[in-house]
N, C-alpha and C. Protein backbone atom coordinates (compact mmCIF):
# COMPACT_ATOMS: atom_id res chain seq x y z
N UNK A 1 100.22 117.66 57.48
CA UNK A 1 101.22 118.29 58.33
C UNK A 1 100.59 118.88 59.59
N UNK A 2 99.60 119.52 59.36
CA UNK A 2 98.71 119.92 60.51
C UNK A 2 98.20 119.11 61.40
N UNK A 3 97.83 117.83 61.30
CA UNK A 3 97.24 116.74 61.44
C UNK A 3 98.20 116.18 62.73
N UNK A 4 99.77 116.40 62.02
CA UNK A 4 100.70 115.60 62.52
C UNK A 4 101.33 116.65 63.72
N UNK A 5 101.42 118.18 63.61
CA UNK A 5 101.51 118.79 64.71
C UNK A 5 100.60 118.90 65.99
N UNK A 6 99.43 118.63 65.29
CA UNK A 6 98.14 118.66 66.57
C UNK A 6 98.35 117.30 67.54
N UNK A 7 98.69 116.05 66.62
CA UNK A 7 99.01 115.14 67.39
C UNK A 7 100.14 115.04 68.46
N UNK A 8 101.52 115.61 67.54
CA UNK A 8 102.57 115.93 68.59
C UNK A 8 102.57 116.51 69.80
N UNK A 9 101.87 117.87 69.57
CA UNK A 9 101.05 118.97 71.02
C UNK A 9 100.61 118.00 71.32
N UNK A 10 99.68 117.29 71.50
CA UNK A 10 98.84 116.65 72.02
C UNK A 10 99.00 115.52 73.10
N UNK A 11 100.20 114.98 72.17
CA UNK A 11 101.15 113.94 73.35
C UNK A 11 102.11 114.92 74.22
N UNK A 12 102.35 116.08 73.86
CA UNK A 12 103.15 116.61 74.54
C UNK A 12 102.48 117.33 76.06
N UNK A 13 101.57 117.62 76.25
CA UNK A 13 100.41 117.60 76.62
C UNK A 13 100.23 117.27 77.13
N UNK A 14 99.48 115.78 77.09
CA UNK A 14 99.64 114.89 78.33
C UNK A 14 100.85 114.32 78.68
N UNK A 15 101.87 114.10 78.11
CA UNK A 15 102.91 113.80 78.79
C UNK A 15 103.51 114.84 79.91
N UNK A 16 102.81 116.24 80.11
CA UNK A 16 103.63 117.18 80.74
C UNK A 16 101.86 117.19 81.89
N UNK A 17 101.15 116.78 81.64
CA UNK A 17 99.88 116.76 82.65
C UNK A 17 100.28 115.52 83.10
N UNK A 18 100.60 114.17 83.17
CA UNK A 18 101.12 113.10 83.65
C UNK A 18 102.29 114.13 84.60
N UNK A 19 103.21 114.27 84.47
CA UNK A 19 104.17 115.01 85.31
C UNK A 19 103.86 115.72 86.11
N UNK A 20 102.98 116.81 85.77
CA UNK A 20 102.22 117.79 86.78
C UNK A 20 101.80 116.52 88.01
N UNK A 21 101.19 115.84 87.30
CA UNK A 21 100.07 115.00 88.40
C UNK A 21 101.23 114.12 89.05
N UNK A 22 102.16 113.91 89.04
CA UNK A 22 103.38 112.82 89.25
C UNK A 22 103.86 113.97 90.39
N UNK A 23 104.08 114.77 90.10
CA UNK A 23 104.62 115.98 91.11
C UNK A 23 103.92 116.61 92.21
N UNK A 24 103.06 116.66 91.93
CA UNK A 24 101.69 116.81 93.08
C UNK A 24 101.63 115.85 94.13
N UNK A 25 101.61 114.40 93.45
CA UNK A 25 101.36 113.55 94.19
C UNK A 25 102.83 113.14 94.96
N UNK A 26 103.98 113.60 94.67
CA UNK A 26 105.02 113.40 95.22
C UNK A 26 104.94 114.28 96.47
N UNK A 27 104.22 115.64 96.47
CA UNK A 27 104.08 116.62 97.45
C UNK A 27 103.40 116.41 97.86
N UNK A 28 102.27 115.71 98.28
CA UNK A 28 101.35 115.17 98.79
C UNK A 28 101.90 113.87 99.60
N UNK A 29 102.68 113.24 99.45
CA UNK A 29 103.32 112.24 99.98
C UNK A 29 104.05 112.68 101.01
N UNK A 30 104.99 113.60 100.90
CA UNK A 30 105.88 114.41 101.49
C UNK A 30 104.98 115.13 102.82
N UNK A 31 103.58 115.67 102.41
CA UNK A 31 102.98 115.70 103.51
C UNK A 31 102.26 115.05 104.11
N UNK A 32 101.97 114.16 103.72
CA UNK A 32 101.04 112.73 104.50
C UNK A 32 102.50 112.28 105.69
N UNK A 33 103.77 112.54 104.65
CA UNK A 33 104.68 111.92 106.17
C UNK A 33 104.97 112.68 107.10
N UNK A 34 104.62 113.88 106.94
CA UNK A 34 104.42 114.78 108.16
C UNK A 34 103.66 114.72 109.05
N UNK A 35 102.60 114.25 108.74
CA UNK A 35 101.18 114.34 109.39
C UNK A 35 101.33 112.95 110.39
N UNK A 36 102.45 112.19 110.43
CA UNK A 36 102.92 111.19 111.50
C UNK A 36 104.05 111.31 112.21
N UNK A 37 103.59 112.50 112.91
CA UNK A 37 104.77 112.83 113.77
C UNK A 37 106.14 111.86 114.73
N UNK A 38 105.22 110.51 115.26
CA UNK A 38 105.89 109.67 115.88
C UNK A 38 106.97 108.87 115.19
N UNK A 39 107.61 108.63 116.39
CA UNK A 39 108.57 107.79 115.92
C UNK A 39 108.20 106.50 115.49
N UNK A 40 108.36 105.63 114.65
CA UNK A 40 108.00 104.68 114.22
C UNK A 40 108.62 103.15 114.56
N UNK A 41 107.97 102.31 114.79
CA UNK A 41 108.97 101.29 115.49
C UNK A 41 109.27 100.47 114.31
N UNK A 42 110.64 100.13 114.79
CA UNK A 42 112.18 99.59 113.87
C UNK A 42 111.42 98.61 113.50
N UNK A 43 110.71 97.59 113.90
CA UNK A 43 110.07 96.59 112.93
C UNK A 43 109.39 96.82 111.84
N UNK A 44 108.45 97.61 111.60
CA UNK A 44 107.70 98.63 110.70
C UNK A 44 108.74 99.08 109.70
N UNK A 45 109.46 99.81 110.04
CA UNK A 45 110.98 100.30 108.80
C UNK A 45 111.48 99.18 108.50
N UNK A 46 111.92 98.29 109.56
CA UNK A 46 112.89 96.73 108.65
C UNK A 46 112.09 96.27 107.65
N UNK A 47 110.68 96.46 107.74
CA UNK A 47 109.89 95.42 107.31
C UNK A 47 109.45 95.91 105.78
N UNK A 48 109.67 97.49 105.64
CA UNK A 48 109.59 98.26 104.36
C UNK A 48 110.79 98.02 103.49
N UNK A 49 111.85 98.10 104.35
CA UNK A 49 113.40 98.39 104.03
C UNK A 49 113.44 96.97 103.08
N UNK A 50 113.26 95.67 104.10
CA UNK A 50 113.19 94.31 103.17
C UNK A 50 112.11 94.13 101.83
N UNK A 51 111.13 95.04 101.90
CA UNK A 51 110.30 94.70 100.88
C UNK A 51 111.06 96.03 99.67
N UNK A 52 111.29 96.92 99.77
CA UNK A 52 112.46 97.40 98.85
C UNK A 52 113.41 97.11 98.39
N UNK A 53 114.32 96.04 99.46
CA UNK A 53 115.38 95.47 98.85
C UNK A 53 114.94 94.20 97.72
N UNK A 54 113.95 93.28 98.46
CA UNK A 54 113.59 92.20 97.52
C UNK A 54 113.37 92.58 96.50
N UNK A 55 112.66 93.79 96.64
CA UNK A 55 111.62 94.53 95.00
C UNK A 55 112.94 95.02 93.94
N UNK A 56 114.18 95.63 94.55
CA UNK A 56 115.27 96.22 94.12
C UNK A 56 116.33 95.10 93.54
N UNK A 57 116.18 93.77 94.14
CA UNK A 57 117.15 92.73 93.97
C UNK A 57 116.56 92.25 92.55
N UNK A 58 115.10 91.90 92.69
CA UNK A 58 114.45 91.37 91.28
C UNK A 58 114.50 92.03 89.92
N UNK A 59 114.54 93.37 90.06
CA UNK A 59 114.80 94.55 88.87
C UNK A 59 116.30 94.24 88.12
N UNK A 60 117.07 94.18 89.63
CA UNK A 60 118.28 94.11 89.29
C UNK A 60 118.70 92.82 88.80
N UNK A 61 118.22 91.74 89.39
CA UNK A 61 118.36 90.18 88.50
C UNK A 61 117.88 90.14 87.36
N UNK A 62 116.71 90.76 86.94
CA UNK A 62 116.13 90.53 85.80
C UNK A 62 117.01 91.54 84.59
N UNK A 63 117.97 92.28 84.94
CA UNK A 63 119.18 93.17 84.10
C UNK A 63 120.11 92.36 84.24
N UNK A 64 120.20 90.60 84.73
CA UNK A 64 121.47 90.11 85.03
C UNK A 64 122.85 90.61 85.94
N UNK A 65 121.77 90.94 87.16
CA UNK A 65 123.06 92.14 88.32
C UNK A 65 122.99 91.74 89.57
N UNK A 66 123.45 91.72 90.55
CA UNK A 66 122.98 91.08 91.72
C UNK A 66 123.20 92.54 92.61
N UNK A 67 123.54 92.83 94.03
CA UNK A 67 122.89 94.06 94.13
C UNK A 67 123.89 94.57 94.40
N UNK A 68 125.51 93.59 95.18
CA UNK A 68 127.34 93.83 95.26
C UNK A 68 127.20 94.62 94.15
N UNK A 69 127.18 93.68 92.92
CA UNK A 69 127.48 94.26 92.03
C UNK A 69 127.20 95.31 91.61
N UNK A 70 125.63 96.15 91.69
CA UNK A 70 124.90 97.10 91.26
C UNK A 70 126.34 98.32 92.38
N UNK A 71 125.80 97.89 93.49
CA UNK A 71 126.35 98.77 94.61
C UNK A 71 128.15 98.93 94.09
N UNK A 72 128.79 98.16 93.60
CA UNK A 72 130.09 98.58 93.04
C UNK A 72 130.62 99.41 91.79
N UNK A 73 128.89 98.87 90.90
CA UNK A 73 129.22 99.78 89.42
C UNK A 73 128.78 101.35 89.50
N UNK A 74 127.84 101.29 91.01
CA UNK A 74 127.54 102.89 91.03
C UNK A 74 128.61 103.97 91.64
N UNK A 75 129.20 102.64 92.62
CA UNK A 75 130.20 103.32 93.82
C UNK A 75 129.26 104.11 94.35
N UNK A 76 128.56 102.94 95.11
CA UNK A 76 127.45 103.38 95.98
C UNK A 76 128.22 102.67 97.33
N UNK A 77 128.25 103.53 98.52
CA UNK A 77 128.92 102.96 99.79
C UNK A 77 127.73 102.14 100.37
N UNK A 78 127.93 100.60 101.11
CA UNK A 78 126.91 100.25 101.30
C UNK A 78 126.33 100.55 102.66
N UNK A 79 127.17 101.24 103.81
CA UNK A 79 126.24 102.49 104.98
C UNK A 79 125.64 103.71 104.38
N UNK A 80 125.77 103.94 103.14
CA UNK A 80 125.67 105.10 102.58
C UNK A 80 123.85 104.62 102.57
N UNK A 81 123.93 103.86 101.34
CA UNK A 81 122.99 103.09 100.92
C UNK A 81 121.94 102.57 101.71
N UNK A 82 122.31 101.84 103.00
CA UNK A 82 121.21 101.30 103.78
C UNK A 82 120.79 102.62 104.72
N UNK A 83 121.21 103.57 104.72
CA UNK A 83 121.25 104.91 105.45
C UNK A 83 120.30 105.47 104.78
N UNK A 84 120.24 105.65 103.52
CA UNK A 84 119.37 106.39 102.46
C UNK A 84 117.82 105.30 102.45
N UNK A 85 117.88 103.75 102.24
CA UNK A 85 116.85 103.05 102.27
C UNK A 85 116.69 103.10 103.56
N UNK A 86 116.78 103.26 104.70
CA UNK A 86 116.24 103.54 105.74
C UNK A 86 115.49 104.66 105.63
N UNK A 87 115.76 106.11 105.36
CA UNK A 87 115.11 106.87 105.03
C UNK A 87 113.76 107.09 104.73
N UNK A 88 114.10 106.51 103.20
CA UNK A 88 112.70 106.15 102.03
C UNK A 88 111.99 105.36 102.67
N UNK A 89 112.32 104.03 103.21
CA UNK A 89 111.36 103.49 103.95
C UNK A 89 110.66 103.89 105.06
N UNK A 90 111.02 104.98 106.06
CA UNK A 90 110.76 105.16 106.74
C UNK A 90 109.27 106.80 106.41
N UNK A 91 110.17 107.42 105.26
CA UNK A 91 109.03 108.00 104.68
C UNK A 91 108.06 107.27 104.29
N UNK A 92 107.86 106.08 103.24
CA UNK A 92 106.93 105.50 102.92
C UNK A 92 106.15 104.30 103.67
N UNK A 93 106.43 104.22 105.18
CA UNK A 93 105.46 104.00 105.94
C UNK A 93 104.76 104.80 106.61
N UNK A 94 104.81 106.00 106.91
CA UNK A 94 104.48 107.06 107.03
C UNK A 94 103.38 107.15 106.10
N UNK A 95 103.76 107.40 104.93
CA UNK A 95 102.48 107.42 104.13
C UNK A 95 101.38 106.63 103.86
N UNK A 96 102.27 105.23 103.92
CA UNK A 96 101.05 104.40 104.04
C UNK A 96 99.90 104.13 105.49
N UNK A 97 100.97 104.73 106.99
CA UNK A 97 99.99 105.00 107.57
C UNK A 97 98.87 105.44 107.63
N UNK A 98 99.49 106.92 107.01
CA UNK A 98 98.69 108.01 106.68
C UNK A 98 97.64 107.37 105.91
N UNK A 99 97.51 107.20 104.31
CA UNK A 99 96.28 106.63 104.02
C UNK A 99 95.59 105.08 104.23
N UNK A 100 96.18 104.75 105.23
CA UNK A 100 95.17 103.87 105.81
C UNK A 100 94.12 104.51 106.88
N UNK A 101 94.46 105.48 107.52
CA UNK A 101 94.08 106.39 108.10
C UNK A 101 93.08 107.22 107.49
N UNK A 102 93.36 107.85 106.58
CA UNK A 102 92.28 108.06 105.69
C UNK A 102 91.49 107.77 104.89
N UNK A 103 91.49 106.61 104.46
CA UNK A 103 90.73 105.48 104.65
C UNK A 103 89.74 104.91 105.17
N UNK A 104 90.43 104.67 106.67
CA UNK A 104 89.14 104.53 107.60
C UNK A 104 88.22 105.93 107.80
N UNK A 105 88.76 107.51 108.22
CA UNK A 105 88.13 108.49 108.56
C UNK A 105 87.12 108.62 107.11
N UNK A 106 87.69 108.38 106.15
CA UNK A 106 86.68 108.81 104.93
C UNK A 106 86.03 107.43 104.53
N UNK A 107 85.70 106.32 105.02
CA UNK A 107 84.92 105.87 104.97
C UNK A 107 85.07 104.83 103.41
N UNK A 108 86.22 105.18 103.04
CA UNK A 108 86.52 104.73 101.79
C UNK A 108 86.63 103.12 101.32
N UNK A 109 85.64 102.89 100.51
CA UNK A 109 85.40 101.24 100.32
C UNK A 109 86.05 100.78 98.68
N UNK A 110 86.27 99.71 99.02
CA UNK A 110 86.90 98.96 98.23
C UNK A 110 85.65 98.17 97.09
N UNK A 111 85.00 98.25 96.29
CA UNK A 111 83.90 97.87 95.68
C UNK A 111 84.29 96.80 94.89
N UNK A 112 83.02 96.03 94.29
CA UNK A 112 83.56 94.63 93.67
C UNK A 112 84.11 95.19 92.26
N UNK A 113 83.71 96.20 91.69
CA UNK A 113 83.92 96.99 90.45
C UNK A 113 85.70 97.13 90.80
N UNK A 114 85.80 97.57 91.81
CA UNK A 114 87.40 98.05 91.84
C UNK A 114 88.39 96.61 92.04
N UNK A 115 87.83 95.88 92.41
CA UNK A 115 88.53 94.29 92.19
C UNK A 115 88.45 94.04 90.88
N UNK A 116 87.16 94.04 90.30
CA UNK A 116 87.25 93.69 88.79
C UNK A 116 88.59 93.99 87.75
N UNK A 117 88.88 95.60 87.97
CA UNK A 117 89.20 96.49 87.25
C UNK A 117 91.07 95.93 87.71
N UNK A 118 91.24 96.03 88.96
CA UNK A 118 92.60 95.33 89.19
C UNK A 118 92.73 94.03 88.78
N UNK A 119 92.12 92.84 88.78
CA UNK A 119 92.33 91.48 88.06
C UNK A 119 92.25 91.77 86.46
N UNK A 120 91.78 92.99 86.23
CA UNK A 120 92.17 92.60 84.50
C UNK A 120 93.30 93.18 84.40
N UNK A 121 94.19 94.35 85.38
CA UNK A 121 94.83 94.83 85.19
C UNK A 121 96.46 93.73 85.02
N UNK A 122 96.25 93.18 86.38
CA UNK A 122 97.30 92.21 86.80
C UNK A 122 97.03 91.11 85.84
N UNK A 123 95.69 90.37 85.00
CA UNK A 123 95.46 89.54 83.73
C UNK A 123 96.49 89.95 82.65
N UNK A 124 96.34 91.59 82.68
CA UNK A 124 96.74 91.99 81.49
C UNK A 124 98.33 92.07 81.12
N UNK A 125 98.71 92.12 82.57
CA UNK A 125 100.29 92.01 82.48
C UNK A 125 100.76 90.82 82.25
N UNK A 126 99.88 89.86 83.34
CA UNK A 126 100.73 88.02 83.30
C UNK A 126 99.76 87.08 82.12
N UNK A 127 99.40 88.27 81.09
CA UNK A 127 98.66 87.21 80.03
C UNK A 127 97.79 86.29 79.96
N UNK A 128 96.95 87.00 81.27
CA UNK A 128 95.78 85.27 81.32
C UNK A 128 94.65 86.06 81.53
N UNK A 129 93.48 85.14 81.99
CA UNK A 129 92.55 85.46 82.09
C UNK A 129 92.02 86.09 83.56
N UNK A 130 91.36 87.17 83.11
CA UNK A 130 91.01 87.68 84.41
C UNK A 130 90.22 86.98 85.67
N UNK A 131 89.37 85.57 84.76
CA UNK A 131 88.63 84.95 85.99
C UNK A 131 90.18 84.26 86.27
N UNK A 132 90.41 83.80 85.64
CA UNK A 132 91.77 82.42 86.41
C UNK A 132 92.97 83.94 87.27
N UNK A 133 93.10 85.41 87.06
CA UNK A 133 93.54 85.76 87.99
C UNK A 133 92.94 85.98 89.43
N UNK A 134 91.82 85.65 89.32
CA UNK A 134 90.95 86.27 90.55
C UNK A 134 91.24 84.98 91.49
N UNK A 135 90.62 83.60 90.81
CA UNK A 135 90.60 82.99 91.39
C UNK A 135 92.09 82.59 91.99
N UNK A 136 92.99 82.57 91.13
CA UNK A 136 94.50 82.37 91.74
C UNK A 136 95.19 83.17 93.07
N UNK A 137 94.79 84.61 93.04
CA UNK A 137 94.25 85.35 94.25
C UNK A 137 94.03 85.25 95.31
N UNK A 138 92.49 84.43 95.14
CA UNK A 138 91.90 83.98 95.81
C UNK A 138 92.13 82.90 97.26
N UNK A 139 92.67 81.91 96.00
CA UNK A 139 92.87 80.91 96.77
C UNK A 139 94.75 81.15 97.28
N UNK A 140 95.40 82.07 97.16
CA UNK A 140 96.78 82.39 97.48
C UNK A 140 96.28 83.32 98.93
N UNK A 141 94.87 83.49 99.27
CA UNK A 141 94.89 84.55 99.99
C UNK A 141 95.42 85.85 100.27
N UNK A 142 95.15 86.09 98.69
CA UNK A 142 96.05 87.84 98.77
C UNK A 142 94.95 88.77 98.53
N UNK A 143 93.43 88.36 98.82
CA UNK A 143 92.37 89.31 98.40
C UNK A 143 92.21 90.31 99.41
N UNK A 144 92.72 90.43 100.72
CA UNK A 144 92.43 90.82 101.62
C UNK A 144 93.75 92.23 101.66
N UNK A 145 94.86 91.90 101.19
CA UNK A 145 96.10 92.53 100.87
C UNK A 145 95.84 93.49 99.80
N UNK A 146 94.91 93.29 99.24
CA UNK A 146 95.20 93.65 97.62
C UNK A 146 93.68 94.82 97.73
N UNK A 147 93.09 94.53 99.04
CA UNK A 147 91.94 94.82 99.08
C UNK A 147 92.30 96.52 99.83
N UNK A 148 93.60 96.29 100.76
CA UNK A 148 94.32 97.55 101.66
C UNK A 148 94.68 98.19 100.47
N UNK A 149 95.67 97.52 99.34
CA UNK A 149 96.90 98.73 98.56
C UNK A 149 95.26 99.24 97.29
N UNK A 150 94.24 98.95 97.20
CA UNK A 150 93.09 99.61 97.07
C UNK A 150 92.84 100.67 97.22
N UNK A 151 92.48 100.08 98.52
CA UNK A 151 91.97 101.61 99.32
C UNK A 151 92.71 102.86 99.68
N UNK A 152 94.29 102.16 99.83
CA UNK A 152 95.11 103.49 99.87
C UNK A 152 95.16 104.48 98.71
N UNK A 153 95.17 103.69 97.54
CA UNK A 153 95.63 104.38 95.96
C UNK A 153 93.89 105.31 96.02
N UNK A 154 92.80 104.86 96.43
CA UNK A 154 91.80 105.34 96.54
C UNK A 154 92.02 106.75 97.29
N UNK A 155 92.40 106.27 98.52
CA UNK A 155 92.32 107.56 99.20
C UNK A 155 93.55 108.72 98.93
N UNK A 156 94.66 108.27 98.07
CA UNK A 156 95.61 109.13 97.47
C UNK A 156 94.46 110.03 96.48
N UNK A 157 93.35 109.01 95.43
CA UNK A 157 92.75 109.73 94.60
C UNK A 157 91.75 110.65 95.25
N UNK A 158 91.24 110.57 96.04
CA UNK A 158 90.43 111.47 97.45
C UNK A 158 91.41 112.46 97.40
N UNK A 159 92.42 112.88 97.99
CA UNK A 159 93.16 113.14 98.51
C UNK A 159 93.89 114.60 97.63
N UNK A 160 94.08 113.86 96.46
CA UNK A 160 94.68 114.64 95.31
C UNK A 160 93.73 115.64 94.88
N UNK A 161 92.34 115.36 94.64
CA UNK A 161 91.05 115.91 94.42
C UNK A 161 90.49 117.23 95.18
N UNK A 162 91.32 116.58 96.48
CA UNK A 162 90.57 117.52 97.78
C UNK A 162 91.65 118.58 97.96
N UNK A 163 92.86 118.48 97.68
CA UNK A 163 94.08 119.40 98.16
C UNK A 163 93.57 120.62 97.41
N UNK A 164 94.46 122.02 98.18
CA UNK A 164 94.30 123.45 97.00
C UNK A 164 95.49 123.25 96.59
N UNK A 165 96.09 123.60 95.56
CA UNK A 165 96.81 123.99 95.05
C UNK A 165 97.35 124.96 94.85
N UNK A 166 98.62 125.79 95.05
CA UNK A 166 98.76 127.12 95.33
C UNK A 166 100.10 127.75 95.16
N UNK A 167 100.85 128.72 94.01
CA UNK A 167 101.56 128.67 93.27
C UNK A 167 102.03 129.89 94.53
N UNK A 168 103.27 129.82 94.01
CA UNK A 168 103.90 131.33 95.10
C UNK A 168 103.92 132.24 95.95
N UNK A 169 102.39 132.78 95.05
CA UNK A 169 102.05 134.00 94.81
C UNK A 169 100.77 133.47 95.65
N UNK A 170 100.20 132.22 96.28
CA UNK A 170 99.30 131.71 97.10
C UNK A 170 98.14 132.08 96.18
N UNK A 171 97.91 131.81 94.44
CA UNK A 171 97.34 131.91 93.62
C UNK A 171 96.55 130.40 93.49
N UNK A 172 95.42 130.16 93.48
CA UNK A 172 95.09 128.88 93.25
C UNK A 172 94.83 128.06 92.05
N UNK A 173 96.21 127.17 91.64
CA UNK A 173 95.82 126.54 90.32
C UNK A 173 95.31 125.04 90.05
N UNK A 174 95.17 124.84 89.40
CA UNK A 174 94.75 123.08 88.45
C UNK A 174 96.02 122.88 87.96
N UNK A 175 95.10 121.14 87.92
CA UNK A 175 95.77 120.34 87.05
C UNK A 175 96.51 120.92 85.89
N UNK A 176 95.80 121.32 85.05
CA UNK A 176 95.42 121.68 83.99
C UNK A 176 96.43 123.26 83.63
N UNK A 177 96.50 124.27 84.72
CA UNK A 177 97.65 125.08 84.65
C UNK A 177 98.86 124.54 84.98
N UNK A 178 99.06 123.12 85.89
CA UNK A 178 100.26 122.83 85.89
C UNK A 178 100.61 122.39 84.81
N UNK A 179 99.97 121.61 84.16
CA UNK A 179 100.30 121.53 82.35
C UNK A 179 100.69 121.94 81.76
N UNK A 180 100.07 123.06 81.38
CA UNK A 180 100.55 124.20 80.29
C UNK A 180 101.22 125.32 80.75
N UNK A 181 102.08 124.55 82.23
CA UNK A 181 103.25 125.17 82.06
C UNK A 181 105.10 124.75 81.39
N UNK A 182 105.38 125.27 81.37
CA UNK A 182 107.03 124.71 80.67
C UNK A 182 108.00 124.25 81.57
N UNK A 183 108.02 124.89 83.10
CA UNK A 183 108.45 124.67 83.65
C UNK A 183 108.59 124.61 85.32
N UNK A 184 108.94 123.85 86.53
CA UNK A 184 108.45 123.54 87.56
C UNK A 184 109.53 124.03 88.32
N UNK A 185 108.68 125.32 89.02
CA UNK A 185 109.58 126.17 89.77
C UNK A 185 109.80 125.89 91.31
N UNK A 186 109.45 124.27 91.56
CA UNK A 186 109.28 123.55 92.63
C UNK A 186 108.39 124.83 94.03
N UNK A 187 107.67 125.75 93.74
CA UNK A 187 107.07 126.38 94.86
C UNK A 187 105.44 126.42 94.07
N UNK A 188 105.20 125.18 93.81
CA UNK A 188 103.86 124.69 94.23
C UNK A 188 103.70 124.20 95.88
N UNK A 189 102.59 124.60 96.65
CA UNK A 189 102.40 124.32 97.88
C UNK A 189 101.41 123.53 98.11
N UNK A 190 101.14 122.68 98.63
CA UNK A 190 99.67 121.85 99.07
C UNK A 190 99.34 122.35 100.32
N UNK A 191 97.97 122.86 100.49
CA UNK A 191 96.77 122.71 101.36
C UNK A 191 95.78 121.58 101.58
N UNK A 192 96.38 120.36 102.14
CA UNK A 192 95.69 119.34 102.44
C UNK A 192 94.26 120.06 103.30
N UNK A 193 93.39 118.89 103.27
CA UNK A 193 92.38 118.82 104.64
C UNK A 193 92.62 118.83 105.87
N UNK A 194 93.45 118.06 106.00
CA UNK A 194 94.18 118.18 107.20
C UNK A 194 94.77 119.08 107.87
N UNK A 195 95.88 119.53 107.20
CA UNK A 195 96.79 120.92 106.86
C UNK A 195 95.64 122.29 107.59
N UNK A 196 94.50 121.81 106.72
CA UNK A 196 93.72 123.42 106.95
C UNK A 196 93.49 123.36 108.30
N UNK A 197 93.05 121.66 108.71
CA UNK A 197 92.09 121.33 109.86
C UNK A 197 93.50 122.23 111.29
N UNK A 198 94.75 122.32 111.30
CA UNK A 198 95.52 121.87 112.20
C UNK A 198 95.78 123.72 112.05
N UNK A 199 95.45 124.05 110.83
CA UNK A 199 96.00 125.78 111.08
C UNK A 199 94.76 126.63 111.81
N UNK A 200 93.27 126.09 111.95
CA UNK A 200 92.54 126.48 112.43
C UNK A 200 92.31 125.51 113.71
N UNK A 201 92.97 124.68 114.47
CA UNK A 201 93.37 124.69 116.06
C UNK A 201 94.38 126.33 116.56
């Protein structure tokens, strides 16, 4: 019985440190799109907006839905809708500016270890072998693509590492206190590098 409660805590645990870290990194996003003040040109947003919809159409085909349909069973308006994916897209080029950007300033490399580790990953989903994913890759010319969404997830992990963390009360916590808490009083604050760099101009 003991055995079986330690295990339960235990998943409970990390399932609530997964969240902490899911939430952080959502606030961290939120300020990377700050940190690109400009306006962004409409090709750049169309070009997010279409890779959301394709990504959104396939989810939804693979539930047997097409996207009319999705958009009628939610009574979702469809200016409503492309109003809102304009949005998101427009945040999440922003961010991906942002860590390409940091990226280059931090010097952040893409190693053959970190290719390895993604071809078994993507092996492991489409059931094959990790050399026949590399090489399929390869010769599709997506090593160079695959080599950017790398370095960004890299420099998110930079990024996450380097921030303070700072509860209300401008108290500095961890990972690890966001955990073992119960509940998220959404006034966690991030102190990026950046952030600090721009309050001491």
């Amino acid at each position: 019985m003991a055995a079986w409660r330690d295990d339960i805590v235990t998943r409970m645990t990390e399932v609530r440190k997964a969240q902490s870290q899911m939430i952080v990194r959502e606030k961290i996003g939120e300020a990377l799109a700050e940190l690109v003040p400009d306006e962004l040109p409409e090709p750049l947003i169309a070009a997010e907006m279409n890779e959301r919809l394709q990504d959104m159409a396939m989810r939804l085909q693979a539930q047997g839905l097409s996207l009319d349909q999705w958009l009628q069973f939610s009574g979702t308006d469809t200016e409503q809708f492309l109003d809102e994916l304009k949005t998101t897209a427009d945040r999440s080029a922003r961010v991906d500016l942002a860590l390409r950007a940091i990226a280059l300033a931090e010097a952040i490399e893409v190693l053959e270890e970190d290719l390895d580790l993604e071809f078994e990953a993507v092996a492991a989903r489409v059931e094959q072998d990790s050399d026949v994913v590399r090489i399929q890759l390869t010769e599709a010319g997506h090593i160079p693509a695959l080599k950017v969404d790398i370095a960004k997830r890299k420099s998110l992990d930079w990024l996450t590492e380097s921030v303070t963390i700072t509860d209300d009360a401008g108290n500095s916590i961890t990972f690890s206190d966001l955990a073992a808490s119960d509940e998220d009083d959404g006034d966690t604050v991030l102190d990026t590098p950046a952030s600090e760099e721009d309050e001491s101009e």
